[in-house]
PDB file of N, CA and C in Angstrom:
ATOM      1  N   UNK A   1     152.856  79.016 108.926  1.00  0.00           N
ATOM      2  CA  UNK A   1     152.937  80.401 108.485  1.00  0.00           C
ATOM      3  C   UNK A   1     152.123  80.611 107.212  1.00  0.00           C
ATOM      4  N   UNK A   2     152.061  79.601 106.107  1.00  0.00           N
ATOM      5  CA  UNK A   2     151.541  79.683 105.075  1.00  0.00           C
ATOM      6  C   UNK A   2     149.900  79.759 105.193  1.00  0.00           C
ATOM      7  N   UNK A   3     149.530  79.163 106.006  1.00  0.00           N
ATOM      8  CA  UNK A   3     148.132  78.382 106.783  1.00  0.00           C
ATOM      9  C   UNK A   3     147.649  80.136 107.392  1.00  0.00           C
ATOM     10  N   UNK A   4     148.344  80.554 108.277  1.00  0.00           N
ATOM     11  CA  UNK A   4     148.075  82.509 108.499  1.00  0.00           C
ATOM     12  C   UNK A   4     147.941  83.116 107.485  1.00  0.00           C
ATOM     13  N   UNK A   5     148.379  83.070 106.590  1.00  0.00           N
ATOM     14  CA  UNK A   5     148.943  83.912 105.592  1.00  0.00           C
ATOM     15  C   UNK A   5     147.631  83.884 104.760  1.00  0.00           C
ATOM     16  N   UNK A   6     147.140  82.502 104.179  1.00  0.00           N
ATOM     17  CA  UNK A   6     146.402  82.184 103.430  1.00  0.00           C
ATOM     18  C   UNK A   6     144.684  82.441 104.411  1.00  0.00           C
ATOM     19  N   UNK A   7     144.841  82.561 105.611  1.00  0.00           N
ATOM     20  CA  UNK A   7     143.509  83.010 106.495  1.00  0.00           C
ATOM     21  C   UNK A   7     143.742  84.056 106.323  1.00  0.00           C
ATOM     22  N   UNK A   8     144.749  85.189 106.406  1.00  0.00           N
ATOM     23  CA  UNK A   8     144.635  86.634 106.640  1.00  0.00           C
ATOM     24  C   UNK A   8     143.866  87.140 105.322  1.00  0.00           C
ATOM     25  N   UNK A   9     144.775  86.488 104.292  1.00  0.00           N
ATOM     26  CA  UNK A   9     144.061  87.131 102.529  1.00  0.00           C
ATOM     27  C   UNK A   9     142.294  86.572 102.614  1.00  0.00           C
ATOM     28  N   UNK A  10     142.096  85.795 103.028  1.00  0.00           N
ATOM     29  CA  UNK A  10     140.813  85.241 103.057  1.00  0.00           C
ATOM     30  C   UNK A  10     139.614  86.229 103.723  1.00  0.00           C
ATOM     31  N   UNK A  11     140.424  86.679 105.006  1.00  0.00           N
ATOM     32  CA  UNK A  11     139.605  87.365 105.868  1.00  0.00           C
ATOM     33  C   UNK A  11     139.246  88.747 105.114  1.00  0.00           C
ATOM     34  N   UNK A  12     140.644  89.363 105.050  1.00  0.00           N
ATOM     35  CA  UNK A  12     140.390  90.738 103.658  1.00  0.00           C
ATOM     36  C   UNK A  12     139.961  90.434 102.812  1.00  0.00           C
ATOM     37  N   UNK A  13     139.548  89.530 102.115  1.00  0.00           N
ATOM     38  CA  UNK A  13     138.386  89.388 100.412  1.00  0.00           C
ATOM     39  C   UNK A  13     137.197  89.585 101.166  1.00  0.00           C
ATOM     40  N   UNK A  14     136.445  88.776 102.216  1.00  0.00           N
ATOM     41  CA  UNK A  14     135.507  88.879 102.846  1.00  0.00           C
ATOM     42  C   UNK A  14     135.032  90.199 103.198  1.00  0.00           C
ATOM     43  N   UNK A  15     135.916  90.649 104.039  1.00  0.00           N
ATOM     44  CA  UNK A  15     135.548  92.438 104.037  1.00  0.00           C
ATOM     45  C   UNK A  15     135.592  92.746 103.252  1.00  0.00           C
ATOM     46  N   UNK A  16     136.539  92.787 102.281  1.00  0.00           N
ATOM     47  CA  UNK A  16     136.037  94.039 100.803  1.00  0.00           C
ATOM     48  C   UNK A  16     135.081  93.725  99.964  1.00  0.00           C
ATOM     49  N   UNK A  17     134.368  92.756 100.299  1.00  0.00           N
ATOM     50  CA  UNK A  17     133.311  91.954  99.551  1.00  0.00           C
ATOM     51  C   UNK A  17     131.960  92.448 100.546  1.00  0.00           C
ATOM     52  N   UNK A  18     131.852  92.979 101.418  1.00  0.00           N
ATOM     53  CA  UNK A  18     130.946  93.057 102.288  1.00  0.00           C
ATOM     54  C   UNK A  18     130.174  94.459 101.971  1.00  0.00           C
ATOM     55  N   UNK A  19     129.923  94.237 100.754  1.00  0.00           N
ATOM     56  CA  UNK A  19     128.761  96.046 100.772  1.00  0.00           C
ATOM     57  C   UNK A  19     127.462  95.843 100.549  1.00  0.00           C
ATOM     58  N   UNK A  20     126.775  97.040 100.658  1.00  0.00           N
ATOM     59  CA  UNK A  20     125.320  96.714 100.950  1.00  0.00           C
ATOM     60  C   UNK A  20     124.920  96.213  99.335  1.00  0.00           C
ATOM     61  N   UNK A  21     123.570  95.516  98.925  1.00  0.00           N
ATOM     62  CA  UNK A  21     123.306  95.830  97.994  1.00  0.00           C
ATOM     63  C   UNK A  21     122.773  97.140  97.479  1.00  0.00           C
ATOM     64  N   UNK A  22     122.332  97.562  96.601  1.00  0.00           N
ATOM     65  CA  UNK A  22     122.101  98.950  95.560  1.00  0.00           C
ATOM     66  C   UNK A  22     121.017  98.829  94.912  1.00  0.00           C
ATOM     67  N   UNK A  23     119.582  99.175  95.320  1.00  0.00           N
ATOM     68  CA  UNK A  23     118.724  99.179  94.357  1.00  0.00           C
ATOM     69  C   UNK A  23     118.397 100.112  93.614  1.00  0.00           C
ATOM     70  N   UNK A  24     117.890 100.531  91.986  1.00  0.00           N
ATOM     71  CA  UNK A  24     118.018 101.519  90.714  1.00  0.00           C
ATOM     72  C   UNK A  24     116.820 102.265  91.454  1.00  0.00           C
ATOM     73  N   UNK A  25     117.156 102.747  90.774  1.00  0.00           N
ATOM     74  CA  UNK A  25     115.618 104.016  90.836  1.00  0.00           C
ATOM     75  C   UNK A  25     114.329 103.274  90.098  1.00  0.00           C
ATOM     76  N   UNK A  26     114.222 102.850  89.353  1.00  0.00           N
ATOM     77  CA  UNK A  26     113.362 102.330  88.650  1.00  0.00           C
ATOM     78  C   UNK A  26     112.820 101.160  89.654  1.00  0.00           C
ATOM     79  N   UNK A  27     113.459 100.396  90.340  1.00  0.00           N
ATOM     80  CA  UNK A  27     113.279  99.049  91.560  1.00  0.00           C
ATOM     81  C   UNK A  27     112.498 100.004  92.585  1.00  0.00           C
ATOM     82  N   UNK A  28     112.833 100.881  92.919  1.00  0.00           N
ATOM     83  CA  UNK A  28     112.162 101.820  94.232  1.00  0.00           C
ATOM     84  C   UNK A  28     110.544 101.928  93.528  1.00  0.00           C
ATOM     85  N   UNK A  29     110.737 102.356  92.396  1.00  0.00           N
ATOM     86  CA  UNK A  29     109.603 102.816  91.672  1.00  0.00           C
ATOM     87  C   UNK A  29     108.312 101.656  91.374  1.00  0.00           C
ATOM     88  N   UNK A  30     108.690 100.776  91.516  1.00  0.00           N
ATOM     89  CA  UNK A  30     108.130  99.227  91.534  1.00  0.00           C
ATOM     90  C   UNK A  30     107.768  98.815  92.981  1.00  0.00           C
ATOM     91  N   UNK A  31     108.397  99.354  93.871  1.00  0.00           N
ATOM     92  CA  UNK A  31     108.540  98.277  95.087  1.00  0.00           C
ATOM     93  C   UNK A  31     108.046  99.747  96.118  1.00  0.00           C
ATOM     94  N   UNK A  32     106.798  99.677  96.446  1.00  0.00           N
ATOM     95  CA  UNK A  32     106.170 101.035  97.279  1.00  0.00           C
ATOM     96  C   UNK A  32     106.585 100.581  98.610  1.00  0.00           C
ATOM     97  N   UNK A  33     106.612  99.317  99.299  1.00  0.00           N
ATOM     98  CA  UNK A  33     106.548  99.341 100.790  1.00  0.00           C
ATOM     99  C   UNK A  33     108.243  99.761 101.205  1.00  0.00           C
ATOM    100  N   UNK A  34     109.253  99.304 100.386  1.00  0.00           N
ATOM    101  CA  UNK A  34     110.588  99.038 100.348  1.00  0.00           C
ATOM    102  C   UNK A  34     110.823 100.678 100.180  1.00  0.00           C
ATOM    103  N   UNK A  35     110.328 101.377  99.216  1.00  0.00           N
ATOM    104  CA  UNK A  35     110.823 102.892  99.026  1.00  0.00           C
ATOM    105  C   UNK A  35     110.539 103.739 100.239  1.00  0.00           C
ATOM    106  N   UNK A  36     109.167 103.567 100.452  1.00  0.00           N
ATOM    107  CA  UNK A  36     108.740 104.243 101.575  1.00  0.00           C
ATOM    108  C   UNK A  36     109.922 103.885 102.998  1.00  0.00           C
ATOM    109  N   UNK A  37     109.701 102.811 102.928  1.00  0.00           N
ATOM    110  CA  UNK A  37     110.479 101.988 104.238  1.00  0.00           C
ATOM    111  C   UNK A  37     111.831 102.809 104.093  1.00  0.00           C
ATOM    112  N   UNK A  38     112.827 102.896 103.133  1.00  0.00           N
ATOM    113  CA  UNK A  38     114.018 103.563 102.876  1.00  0.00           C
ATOM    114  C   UNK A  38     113.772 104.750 102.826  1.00  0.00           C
ATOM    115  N   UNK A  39     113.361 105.764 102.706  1.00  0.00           N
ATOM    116  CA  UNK A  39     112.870 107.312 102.404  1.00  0.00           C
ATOM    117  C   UNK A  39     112.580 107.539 104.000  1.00  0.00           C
ATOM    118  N   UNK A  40     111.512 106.863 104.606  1.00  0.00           N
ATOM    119  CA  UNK A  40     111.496 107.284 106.319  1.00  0.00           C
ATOM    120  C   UNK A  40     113.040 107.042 106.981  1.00  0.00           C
ATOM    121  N   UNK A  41     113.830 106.171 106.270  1.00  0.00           N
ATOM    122  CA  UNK A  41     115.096 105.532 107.263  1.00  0.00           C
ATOM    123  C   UNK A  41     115.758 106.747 107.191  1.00  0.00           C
ATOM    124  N   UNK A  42     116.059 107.439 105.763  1.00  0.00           N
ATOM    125  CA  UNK A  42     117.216 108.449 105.401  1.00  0.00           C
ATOM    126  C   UNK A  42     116.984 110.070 105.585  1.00  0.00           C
ATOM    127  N   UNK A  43     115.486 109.763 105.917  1.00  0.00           N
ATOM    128  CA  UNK A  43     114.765 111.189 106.309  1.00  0.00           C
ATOM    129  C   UNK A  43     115.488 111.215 107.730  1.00  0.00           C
ATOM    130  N   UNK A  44     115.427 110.279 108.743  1.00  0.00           N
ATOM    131  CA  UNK A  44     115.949 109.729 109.795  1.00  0.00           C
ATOM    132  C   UNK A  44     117.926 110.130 110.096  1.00  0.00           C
ATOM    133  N   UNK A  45     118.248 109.712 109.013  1.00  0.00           N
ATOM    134  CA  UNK A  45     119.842 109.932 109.383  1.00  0.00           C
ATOM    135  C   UNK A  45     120.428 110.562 108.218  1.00  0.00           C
ATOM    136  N   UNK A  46     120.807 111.772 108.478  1.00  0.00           N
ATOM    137  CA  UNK A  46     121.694 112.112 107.863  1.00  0.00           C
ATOM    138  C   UNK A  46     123.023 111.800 106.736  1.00  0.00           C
ATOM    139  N   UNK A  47     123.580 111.080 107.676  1.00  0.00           N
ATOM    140  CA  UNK A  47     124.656 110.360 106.907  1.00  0.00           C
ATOM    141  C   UNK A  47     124.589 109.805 105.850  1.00  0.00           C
ATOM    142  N   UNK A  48     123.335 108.729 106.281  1.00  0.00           N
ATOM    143  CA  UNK A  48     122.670 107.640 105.546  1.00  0.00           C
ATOM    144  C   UNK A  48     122.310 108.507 103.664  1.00  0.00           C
ATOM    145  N   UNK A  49     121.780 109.629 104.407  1.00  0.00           N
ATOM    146  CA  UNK A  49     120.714 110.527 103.205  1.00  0.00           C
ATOM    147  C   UNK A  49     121.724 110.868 101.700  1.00  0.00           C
ATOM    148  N   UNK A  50     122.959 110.703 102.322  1.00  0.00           N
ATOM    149  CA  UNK A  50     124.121 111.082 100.969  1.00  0.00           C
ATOM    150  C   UNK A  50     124.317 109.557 100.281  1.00  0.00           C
ATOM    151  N   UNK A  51     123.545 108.782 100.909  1.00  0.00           N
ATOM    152  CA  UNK A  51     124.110 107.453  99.810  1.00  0.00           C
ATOM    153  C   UNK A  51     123.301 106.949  98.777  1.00  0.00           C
ATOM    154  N   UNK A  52     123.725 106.313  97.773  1.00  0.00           N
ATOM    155  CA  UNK A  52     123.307 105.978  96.469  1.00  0.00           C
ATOM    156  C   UNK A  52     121.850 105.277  96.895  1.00  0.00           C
ATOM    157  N   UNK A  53     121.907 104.139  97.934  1.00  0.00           N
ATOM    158  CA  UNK A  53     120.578 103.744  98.000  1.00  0.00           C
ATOM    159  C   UNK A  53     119.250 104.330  98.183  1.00  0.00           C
ATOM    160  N   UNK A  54     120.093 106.082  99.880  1.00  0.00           N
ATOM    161  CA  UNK A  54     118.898 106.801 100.210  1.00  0.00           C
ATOM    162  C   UNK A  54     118.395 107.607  98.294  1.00  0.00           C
ATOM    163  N   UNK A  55     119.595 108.296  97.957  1.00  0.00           N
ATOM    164  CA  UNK A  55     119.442 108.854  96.803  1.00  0.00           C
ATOM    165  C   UNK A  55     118.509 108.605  95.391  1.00  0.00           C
ATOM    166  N   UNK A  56     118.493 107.041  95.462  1.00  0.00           N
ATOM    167  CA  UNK A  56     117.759 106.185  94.485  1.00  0.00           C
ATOM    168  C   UNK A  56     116.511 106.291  94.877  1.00  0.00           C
ATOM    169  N   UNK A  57     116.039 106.089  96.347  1.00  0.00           N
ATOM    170  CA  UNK A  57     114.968 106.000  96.873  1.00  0.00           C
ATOM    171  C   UNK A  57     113.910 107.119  96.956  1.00  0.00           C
ATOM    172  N   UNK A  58     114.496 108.133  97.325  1.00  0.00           N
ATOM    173  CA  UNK A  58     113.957 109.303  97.377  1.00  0.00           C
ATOM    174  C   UNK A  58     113.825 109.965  95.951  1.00  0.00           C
ATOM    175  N   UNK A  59     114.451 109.619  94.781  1.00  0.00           N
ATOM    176  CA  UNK A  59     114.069 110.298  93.215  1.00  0.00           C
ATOM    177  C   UNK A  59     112.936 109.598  93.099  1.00  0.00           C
ATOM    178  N   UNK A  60     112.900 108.275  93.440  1.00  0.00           N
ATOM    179  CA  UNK A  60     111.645 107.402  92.912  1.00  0.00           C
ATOM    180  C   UNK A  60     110.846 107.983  93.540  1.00  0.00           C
ATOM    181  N   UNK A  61     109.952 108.699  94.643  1.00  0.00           N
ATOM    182  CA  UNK A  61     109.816 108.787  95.554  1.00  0.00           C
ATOM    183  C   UNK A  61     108.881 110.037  95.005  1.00  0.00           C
ATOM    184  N   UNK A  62     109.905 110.684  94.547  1.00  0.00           N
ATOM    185  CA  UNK A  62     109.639 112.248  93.453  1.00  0.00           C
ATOM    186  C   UNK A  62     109.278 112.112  92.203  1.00  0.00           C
ATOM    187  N   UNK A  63     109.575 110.972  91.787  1.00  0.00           N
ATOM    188  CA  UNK A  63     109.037 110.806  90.111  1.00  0.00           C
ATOM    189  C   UNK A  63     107.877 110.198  90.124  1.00  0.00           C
ATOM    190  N   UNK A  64     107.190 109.355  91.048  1.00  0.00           N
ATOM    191  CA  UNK A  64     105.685 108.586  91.376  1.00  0.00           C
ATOM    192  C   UNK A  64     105.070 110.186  91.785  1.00  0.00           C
ATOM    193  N   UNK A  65     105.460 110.759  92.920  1.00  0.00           N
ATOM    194  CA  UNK A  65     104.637 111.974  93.236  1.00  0.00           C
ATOM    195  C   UNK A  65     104.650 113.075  91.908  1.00  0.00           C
ATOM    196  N   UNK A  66     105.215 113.254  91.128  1.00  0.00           N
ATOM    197  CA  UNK A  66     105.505 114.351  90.048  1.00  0.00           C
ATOM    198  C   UNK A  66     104.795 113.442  88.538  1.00  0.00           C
ATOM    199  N   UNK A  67     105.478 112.744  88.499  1.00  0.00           N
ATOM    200  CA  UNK A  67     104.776 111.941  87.467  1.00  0.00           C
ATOM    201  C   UNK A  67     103.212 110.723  87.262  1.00  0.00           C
ATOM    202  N   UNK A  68     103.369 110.304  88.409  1.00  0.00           N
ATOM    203  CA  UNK A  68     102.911 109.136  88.785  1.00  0.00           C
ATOM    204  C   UNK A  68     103.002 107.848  88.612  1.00  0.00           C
ATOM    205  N   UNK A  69     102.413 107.083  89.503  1.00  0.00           N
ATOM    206  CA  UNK A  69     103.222 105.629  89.086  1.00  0.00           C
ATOM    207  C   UNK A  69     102.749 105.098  87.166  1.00  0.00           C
ATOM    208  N   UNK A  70     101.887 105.420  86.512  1.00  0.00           N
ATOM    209  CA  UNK A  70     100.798 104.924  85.525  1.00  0.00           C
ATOM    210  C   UNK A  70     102.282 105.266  84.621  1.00  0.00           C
ATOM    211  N   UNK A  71     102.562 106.087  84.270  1.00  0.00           N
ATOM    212  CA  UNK A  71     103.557 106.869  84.064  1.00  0.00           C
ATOM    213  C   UNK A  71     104.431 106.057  82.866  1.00  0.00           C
ATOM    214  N   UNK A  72     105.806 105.434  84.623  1.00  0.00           N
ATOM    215  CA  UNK A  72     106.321 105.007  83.986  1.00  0.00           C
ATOM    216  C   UNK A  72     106.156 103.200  83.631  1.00  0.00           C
ATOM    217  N   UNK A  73     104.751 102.866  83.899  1.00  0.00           N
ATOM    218  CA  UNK A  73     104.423 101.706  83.644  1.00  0.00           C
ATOM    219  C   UNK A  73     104.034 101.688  82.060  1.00  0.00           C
ATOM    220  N   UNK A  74     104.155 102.378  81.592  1.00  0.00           N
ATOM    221  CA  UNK A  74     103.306 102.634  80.130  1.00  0.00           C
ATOM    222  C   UNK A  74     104.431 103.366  79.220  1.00  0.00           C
ATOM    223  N   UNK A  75     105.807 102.874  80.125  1.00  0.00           N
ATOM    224  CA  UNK A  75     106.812 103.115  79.416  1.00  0.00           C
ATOM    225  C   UNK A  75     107.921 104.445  79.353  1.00  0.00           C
ATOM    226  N   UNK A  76     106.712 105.791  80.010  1.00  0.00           N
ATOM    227  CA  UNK A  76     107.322 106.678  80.454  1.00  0.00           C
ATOM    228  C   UNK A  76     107.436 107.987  79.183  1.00  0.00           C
ATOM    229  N   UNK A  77     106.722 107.837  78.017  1.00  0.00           N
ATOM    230  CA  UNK A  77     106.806 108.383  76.930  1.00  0.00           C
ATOM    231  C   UNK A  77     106.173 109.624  77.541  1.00  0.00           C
ATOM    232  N   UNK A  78     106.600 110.584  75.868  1.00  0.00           N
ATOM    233  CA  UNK A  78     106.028 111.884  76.283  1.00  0.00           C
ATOM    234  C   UNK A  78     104.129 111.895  75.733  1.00  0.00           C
ATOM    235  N   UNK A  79     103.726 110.799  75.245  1.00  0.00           N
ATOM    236  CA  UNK A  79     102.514 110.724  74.949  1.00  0.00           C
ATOM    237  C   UNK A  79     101.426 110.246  76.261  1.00  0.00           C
ATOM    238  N   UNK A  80     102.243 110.036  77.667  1.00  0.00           N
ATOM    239  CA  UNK A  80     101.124 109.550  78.610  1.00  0.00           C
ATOM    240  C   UNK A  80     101.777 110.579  79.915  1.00  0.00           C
ATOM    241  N   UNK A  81     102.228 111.087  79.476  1.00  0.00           N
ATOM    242  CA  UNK A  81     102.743 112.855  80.462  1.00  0.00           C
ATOM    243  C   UNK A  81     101.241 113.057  80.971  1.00  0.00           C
ATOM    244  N   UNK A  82     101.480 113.232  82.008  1.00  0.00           N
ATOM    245  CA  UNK A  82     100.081 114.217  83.402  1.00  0.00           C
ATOM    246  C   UNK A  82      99.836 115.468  82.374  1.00  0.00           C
ATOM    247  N   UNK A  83      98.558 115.887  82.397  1.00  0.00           N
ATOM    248  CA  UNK A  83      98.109 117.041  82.051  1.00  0.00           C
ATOM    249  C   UNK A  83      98.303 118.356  83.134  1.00  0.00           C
ATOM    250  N   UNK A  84      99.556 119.118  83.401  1.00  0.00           N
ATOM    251  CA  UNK A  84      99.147 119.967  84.294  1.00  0.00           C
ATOM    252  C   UNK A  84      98.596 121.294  84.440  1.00  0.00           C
ATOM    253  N   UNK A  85      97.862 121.558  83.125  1.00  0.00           N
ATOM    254  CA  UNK A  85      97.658 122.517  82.659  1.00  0.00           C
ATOM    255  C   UNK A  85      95.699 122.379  83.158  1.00  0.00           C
ATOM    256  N   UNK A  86      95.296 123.341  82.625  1.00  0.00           N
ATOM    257  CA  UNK A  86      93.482 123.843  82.929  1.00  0.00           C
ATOM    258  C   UNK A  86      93.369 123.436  81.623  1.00  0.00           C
ATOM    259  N   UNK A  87      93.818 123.318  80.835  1.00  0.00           N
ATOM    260  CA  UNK A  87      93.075 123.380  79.289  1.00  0.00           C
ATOM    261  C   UNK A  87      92.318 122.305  78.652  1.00  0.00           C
TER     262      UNK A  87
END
């Protein structure tokens, strides 16, 4: 009985231990084949599109297209900001 007991708790740590990993926004922003690859998946499913990973993926996604990648490689200051002006 003890021998069940001690497999059952075992089996539940395992599942509650079982989540996806989570990559930052800043990792998407680094990693072009991986963002893209995630951004087509969540464009794809719905469900998927409300979670932290699609969510991470797709800001990066918007901050390379809005900002560009040079951007935040150079630290992200307001001294290497895109010119979007004519002047």
């Amino acid at each position: 009985m003890k021998k069940c007991l001690l497999i059952l708790v075992a089996l539940v740590l395992v599942a509650c231990n079982n989540k996806e990993e989570s990559h930052t926004r800043s990792w998407y922003r680094d990693h072009d084949a991986e963002r893209k690859t995630m951004v087509a998946q969540c464009k794809d499913d719905a469900a998927k599109a409300v979670t932290p990973e699609c969510m991470n993926a797709s800001n990066a996604e918007s901050d390379i297209y809005i900002n560009g990648k040079d951007y935040y490689k150079k630290g992200g200051d307001a001294n290497n900001v895109p010119n979007l002006t004519n002047k």
